[in-house]
Protein backbone atom coordinates (compact mmCIF):
# COMPACT_ATOMS: atom_id res chain seq x y z
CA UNK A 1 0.00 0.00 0.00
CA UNK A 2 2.70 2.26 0.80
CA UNK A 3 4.49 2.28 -2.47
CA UNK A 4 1.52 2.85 -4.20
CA UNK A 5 0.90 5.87 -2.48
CA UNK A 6 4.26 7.00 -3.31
CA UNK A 7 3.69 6.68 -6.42
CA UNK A 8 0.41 8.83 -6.74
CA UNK A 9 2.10 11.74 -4.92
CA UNK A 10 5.27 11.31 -7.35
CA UNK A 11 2.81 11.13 -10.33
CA UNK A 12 0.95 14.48 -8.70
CA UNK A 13 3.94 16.06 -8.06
CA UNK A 14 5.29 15.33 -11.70
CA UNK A 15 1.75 16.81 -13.03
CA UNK A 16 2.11 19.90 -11.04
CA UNK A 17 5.29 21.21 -11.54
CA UNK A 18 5.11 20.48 -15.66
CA UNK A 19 1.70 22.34 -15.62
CA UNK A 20 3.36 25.08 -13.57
CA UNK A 21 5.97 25.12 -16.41
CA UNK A 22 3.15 25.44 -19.29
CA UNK A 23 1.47 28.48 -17.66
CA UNK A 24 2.29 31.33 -17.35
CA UNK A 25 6.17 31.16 -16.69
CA UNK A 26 8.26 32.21 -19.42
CA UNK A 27 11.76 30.18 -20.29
CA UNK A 28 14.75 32.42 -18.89
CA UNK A 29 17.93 32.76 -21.33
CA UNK A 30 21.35 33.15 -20.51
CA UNK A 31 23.49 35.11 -22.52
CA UNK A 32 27.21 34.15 -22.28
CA UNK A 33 30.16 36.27 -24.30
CA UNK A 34 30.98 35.14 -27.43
CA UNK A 35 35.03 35.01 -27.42
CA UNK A 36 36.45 35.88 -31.08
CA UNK A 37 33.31 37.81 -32.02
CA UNK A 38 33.76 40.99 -34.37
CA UNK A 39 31.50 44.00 -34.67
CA UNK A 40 31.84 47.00 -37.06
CA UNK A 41 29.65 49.99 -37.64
CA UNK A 42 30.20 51.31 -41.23
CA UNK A 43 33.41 49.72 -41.28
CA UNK A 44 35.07 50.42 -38.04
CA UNK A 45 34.73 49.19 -34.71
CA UNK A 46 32.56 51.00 -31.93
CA UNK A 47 34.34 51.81 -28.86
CA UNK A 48 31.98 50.10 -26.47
CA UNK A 49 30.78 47.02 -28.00
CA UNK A 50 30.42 43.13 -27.05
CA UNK A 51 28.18 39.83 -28.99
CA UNK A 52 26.28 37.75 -26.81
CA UNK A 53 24.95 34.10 -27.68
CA UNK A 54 22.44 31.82 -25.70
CA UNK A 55 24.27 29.52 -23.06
CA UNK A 56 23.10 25.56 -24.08
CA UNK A 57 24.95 23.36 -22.29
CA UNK A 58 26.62 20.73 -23.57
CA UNK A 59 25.42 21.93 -27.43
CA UNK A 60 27.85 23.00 -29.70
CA UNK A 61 25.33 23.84 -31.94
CA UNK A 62 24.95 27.34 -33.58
CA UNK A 63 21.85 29.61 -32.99
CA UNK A 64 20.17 32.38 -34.75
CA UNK A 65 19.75 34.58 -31.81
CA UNK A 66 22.50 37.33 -30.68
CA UNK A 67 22.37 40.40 -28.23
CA UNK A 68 24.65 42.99 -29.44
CA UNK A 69 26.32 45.81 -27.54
CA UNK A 70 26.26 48.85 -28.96
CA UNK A 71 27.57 51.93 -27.10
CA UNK A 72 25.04 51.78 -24.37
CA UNK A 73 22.41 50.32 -26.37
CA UNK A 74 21.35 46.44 -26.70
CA UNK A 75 19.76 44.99 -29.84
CA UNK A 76 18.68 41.61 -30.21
CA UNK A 77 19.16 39.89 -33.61
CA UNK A 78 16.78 37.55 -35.17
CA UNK A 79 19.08 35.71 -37.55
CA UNK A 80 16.50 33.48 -38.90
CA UNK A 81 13.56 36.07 -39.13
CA UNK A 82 15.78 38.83 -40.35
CA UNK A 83 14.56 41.59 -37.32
CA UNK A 84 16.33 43.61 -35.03
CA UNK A 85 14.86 44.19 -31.65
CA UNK A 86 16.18 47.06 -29.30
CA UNK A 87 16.44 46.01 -25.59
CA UNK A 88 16.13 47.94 -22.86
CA UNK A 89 18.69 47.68 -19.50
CA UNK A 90 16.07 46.33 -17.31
CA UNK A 91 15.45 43.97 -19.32
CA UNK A 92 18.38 42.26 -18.65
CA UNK A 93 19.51 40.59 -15.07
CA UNK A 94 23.48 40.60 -14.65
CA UNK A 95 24.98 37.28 -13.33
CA UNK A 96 28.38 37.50 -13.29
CA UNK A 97 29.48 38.51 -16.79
CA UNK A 98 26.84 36.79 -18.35
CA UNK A 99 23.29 38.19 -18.68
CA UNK A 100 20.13 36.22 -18.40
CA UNK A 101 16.35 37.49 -19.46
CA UNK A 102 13.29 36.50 -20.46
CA UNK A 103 11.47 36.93 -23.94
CA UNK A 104 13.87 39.88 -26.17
CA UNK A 105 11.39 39.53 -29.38
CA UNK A 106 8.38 42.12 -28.72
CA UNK A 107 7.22 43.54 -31.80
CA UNK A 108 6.61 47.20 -30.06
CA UNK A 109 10.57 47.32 -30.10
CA UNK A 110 11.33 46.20 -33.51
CA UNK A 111 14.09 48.51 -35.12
CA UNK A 112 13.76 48.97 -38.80
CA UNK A 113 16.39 46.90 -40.68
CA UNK A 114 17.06 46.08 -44.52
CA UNK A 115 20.23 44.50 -46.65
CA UNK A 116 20.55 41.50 -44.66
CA UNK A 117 22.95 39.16 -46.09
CA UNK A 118 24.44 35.97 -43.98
CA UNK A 119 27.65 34.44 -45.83
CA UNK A 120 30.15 31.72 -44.99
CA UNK A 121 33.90 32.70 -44.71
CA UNK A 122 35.29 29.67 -42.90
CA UNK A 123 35.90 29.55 -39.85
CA UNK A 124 33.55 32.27 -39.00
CA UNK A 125 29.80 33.66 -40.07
CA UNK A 126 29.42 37.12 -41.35
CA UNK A 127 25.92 39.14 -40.96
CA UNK A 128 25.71 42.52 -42.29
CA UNK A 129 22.65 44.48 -42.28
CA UNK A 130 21.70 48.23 -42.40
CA UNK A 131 20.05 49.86 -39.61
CA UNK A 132 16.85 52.05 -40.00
CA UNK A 133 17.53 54.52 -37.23
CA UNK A 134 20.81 55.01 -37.40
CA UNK A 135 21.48 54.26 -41.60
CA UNK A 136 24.69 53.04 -40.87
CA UNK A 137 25.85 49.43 -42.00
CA UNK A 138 26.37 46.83 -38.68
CA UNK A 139 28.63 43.92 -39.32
CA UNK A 140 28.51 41.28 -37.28
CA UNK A 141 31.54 38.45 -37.32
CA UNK A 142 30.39 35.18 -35.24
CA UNK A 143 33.36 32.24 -35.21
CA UNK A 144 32.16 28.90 -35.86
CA UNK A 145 32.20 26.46 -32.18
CA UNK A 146 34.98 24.25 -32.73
CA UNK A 147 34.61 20.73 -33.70
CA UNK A 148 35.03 18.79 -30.99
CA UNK A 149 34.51 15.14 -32.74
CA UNK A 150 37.76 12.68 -32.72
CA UNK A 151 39.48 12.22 -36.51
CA UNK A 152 39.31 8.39 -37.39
């Protein structure tokens, strides 16, 4: 009798804290420095600046999401949907060196963008785009994660 009782509180347990997750709770992101990163504005580099990628651990997978220094402004970058988003301060929570926040893609903050192009150049990724508000061209370099898997 006892184990079965265990069981139905596990099972409730289980039930609760995934519906908890479903509601209204929204997934937090960590934001770790990207080490060999590049950023230019029209061609030269700002002098406050730093490139940000989600933290998934044990992944060593690329992602289509970046926060991007600029000066003392944040934009997120939507790699895959081709949209900047500006981010305010508060929006982010310091840990350490790393940041971590919520949800960055609210459409009330979208920045006007245009002349995205993505290309290949080895061992790194390079996104260019033009910003609306500023009209200047942003350059973003990203280095490709290392390959990790053992030659045979």
């Amino acid at each position: 009798m006892l184990p079965f009782l265990a069981s139905i509180m596990l099972f409730a347990s289980g039930s609760a804290l995934r519906a908890a997750r479903q509601g209204g709770e929204t997934a937090r992101v960590r934001w770790t420095e990207v080490s060999g990163a590049l950023l230019k504005l029209d061609g030269t580099t700002p002098l406050t600046w730093n490139i940000y990628q989600p933290y998934r651990k044990g992944k060593n997978k690329p992602t289509s999401e970046v926060l991007v220094l600029l000066g003392h402004r944040y934009l997120f970058l939507d790699l895959k949907a081709a949209r900047v988003y500006a981010v305010f301060r508060s929006d982010l929570q310091a840990q350490g060196p790393d940041f971590e926040s919520g949800d960055l893609a609210q459409a009330s903050r979208l920045v006007p963008s245009s002349d995205w192009s993505s290309r290949d150049v080895g061992p790194a990724e390079i996104i260019q785009l033009t910003l609306g508000d500023y009209g200047r061209v942003l350059t973003v370099q990203l280095p490709h994660p290392p390959d990790l898997r053992p030659f045979y």
